[in-house]
Protein backbone atom coordinates (compact mmCIF):
# COMPACT_ATOMS: atom_id res chain seq x y z
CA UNK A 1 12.24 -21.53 21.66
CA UNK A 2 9.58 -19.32 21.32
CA UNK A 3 10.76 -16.04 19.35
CA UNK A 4 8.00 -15.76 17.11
CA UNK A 5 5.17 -16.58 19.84
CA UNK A 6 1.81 -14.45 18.85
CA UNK A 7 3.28 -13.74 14.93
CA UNK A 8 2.03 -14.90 12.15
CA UNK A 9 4.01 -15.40 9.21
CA UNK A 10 3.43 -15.23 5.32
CA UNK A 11 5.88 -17.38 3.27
CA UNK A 12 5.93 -17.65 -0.63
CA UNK A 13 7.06 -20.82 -2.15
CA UNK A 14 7.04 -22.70 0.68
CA UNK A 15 5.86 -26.04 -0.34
CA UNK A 16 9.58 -27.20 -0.66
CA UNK A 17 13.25 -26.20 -0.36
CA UNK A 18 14.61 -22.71 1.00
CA UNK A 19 10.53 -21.77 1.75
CA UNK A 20 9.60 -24.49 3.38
CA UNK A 21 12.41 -24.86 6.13
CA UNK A 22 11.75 -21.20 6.43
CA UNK A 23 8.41 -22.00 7.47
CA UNK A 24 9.35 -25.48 9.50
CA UNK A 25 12.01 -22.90 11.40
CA UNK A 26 9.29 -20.29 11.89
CA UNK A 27 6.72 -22.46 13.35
CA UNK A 28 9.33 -24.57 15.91
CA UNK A 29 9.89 -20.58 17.40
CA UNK A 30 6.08 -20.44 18.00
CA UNK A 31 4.75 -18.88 14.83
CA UNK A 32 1.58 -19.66 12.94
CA UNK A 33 2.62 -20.04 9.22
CA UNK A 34 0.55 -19.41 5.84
CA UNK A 35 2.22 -21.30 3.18
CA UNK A 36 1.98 -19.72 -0.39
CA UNK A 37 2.83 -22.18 -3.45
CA UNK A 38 1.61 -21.72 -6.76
CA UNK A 39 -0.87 -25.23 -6.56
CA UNK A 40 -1.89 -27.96 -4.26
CA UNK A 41 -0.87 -31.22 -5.47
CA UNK A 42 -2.54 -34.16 -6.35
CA UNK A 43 -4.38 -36.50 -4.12
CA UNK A 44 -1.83 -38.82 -3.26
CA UNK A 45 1.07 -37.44 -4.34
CA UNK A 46 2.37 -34.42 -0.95
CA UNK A 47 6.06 -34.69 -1.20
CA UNK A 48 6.95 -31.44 -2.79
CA UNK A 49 3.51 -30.05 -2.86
CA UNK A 50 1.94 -27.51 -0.89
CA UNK A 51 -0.74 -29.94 0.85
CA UNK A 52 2.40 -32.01 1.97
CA UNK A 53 4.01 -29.16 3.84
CA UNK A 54 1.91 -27.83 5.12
CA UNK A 55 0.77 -31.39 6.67
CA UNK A 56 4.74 -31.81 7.44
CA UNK A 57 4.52 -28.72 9.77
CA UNK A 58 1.54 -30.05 11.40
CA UNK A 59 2.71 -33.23 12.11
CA UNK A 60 5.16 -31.54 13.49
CA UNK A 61 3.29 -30.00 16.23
CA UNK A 62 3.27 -26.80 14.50
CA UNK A 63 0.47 -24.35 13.16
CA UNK A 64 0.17 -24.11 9.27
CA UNK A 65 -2.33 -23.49 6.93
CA UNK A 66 -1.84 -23.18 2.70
CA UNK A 67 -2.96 -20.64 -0.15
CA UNK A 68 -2.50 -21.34 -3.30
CA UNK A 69 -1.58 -18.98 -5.56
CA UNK A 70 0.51 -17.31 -9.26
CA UNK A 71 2.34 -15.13 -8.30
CA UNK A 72 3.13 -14.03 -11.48
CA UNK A 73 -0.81 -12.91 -11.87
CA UNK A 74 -1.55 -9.79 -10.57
CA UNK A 75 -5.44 -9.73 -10.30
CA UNK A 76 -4.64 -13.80 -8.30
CA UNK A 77 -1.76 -11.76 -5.69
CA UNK A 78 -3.69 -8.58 -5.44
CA UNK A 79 -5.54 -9.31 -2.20
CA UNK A 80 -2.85 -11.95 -0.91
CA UNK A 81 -2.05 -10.85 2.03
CA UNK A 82 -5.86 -10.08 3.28
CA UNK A 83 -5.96 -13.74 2.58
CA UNK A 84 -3.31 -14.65 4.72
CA UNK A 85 -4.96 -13.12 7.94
CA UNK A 86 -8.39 -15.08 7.52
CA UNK A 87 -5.92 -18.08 8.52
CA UNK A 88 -4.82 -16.70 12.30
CA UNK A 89 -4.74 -13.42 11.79
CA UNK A 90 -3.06 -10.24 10.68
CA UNK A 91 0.07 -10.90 9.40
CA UNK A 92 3.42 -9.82 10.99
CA UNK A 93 6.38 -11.47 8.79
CA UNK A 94 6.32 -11.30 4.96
CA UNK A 95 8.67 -13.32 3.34
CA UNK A 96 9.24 -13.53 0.07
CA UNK A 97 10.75 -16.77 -1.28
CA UNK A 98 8.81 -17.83 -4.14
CA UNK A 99 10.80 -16.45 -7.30
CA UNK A 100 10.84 -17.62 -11.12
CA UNK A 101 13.72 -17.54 -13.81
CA UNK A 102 14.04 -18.13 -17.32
CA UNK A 103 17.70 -19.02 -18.35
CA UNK A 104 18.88 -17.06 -21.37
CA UNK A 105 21.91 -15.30 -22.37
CA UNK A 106 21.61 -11.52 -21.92
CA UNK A 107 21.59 -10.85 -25.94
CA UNK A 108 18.97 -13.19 -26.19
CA UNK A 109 16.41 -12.88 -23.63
CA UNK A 110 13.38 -11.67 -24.79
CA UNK A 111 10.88 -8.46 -23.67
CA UNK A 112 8.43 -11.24 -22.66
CA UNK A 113 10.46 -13.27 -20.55
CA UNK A 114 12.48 -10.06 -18.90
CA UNK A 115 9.14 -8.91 -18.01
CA UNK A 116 7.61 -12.39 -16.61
CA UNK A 117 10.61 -12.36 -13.97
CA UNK A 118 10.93 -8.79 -13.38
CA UNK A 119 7.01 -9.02 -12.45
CA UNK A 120 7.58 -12.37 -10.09
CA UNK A 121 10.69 -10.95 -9.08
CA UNK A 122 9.97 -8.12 -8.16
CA UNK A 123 6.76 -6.80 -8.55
CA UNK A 124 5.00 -9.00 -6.50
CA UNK A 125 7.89 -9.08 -3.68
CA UNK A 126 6.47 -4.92 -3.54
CA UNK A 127 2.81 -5.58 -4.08
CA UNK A 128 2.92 -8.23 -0.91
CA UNK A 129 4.48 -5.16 1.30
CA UNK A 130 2.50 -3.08 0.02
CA UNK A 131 -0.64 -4.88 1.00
CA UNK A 132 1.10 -5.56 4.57
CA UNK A 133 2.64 -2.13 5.31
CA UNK A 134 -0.62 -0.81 6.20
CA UNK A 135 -1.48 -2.77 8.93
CA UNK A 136 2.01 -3.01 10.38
CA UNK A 137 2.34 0.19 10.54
CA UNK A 138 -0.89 0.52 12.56
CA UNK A 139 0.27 -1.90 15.13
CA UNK A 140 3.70 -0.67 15.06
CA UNK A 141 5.57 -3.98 14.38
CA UNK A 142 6.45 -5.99 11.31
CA UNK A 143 9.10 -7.96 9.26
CA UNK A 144 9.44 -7.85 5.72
CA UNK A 145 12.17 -10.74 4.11
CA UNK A 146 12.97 -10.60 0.33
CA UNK A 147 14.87 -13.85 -0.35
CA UNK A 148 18.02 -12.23 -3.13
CA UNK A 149 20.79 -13.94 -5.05
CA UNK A 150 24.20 -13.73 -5.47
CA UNK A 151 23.21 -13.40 -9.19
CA UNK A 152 22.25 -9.86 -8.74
CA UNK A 153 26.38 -9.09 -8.82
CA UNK A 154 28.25 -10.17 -12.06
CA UNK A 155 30.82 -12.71 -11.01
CA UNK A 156 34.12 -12.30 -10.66
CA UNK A 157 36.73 -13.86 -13.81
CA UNK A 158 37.71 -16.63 -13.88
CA UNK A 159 33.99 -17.81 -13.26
CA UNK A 160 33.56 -20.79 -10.49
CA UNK A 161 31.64 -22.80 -12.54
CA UNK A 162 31.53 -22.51 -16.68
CA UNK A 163 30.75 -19.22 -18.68
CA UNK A 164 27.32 -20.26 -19.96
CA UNK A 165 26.80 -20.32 -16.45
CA UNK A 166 27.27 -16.65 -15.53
CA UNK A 167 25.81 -15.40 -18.84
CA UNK A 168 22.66 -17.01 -18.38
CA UNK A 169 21.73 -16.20 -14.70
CA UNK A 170 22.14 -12.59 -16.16
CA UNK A 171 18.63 -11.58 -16.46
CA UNK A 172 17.31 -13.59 -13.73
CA UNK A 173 20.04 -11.78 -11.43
CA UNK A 174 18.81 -8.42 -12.89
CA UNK A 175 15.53 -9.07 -11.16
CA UNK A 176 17.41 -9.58 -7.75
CA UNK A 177 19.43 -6.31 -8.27
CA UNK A 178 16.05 -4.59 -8.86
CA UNK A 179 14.96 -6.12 -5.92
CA UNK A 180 17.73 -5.02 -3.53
CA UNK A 181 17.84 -1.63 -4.58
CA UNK A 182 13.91 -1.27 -4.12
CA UNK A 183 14.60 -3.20 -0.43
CA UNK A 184 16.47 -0.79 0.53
CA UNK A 185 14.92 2.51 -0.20
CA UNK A 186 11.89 0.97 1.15
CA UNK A 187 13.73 -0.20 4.66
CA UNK A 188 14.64 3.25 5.36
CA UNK A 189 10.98 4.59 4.71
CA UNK A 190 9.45 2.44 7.08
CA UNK A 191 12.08 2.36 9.89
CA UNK A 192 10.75 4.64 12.30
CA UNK A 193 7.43 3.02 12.33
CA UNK A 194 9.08 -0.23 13.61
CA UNK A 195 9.02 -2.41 10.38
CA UNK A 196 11.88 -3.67 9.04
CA UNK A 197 12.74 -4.79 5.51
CA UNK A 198 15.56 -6.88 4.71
CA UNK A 199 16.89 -8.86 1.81
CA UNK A 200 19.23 -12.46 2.50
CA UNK A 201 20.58 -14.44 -0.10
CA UNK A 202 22.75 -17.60 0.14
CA UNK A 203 26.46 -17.61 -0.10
CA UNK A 204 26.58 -19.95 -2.60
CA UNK A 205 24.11 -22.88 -3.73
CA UNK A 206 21.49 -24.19 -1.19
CA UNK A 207 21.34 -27.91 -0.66
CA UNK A 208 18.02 -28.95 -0.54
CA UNK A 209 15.97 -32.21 -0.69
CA UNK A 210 16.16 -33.37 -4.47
CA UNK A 211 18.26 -30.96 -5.25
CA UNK A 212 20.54 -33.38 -7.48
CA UNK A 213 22.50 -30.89 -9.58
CA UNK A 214 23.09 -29.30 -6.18
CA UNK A 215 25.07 -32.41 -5.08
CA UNK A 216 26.35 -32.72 -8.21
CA UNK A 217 28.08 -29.59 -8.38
CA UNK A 218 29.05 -29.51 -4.71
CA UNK A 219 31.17 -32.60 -4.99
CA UNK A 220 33.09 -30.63 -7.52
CA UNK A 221 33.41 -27.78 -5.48
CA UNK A 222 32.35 -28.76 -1.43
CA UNK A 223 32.21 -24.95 -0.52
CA UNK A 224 29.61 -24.09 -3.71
CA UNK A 225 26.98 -25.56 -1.38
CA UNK A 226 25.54 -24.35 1.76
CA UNK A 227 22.63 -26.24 4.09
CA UNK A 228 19.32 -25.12 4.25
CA UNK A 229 19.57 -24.89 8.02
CA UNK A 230 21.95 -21.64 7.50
CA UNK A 231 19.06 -19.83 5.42
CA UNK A 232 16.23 -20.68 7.62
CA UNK A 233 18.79 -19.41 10.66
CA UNK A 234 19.80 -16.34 9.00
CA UNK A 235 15.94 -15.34 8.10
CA UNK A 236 14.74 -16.35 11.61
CA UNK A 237 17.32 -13.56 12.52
CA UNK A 238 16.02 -11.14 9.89
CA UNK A 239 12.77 -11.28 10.76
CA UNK A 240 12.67 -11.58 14.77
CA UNK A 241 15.21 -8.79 15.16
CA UNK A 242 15.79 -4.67 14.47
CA UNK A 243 17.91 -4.71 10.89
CA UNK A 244 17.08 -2.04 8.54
CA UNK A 245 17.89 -2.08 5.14
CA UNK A 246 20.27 -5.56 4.79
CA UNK A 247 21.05 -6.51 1.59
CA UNK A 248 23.35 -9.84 3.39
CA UNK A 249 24.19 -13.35 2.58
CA UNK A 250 22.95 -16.00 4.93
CA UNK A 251 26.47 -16.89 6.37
CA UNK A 252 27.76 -13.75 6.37
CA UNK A 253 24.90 -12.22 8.64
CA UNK A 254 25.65 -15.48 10.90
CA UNK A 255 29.32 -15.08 11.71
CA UNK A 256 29.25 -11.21 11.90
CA UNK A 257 26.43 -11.94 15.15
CA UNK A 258 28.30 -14.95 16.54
CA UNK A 259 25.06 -16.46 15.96
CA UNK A 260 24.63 -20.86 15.94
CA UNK A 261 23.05 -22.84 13.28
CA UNK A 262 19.85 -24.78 14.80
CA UNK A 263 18.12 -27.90 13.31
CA UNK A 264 14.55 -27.28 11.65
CA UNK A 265 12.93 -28.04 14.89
CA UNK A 266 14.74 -25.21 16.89
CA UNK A 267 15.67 -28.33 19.36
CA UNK A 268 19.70 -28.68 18.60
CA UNK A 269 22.83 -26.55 17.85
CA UNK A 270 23.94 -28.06 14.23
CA UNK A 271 27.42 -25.64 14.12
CA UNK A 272 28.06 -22.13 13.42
CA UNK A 273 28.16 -19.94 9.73
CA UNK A 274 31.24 -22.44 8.72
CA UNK A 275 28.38 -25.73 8.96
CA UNK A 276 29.23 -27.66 6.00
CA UNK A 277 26.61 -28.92 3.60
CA UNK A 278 25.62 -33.39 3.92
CA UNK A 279 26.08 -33.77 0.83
CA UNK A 280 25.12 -37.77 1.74
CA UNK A 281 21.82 -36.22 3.59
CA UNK A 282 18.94 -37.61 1.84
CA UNK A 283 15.79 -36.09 3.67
């Protein structure tokens, strides 16, 4: 272990699920972590809440601090980053997890809900590189992670799961289009100064820790689900190593490298890109 000795890493929406094993996988390879969630939770009450992970890492003999912060406010995200690097320092992985959705069918979905997700979306995704890109590009290194969908393509007929289904992630997978497009335009600027921008998306449905509808849907269809492990992997690749311009799916980007699926920790080899989801697993 050790890949991300000396970094420090920004992660949005980390106080549970895709974000926070992200940051539990970033801080077993040596990084210090800033944890971004919208609120701190209530005295009492950490499972779930951004207090609680970042307490979880700690335990966990790794280094993490917490921000809280909307994302979808501009003025609140407009000096994120600077933030960030009061905690340990300038900041040398972005990832952007944290992401917001209103279902509605595409006839339906109103100006002012299109334009709350296009700004959480994607907006702030840019306005966090933005703010970084600077300072990267003076010290000649950085990693920029924009977590996608598989929403962003129309599905193929006949649908996996029901109709309302598709039609609803519709706008929602707009966003992640949007933010693919804009990924990759801005990979290729920033290349050559060593940075590199990347967007990863899960194959299917992550399992994570409450995620009931996830099991529920799963045990319908055992390959609609994918463990959390295989993200966290796959962006640990993305943002230790020289890809420019990825728009990938978490086990894709695995099995194409020949690459093994570690537990959070870093300590044990779990499988490969074909791991199977617990869907028993209960922590």
């Amino acid at each position: 272990m050790g890949l991300l000795n000396n970094k420090t890493a920004l992660i949005t929406g980390a106080s549970r699920g895709i974000g926070l094993a992200i940051a539990r996988r970033f801080a077993a390879e040596g990084a210090s972590v800033v944890l971004c969630a919208s609120r701190w939770g209530a005295h009492g009450k950490l499972v779930g809440t951004l207090e609680g992970a970042v307490e979880r890492i700690n335990d966990e003999g790794g280094t993490a601090a917490g921000i809280a912060c909307d994302l979808s406010d501009s003025e609140a995200r407009a000096d994120l980053i600077a933030r960030a690097a009061e905690q340990f320092g300038a900041v040398d992985i972005v990832v952007n997890n944290a992401a917001g959705s209103k279902m509605c069918l595409p006839s339906e979905a109103t100006t002012r809900d299109r334009s709350w997700m296009f700004d959480v979306n994607v907006n702030a995704p840019i306005d966090l590189a933005q703010q970084a890109l600077p300072g990267m590009r003076e010290r000649g290194r950085g990693w920029i992670l924009s977590i996608s969908s598989s929403s962003a393509l129309q599905p193929v007929v006949p649908y996996r799961d029901s109709q309302i289904a598709a039609h609803v992630i519709c706008a929602y997978g707009a966003t992640k289009a949007a933010l693919d497009r804009y990924t990759q335009g801005l990979a290729h600027e920033v290349a050559s100064a060593g940075i590199y921008v990347n967007t990863l998306a899960p194959e299917n449905i992550v399992l994570t820790s409450g995620a009931e509808y996830v099991r529920d849907i799963a045990r319908r269809s055992p390959d609609m689900a994918e463990p959390v492990e295989v993200m966290a992997e796959a962006a640990l690749e993305l943002c230790s190593g020289h890809h420019v311009g990825r728009v990938t799916y978490s086990r894709r980007l695995l099995h194409s490298l020949g690459l093994p699926v570690k537990s959070l920790d870093g300590k044990s080899v779990l499988g490969d890109a074909f791991l199977p989801a617990d869907l028993d697993a209960t922590a």
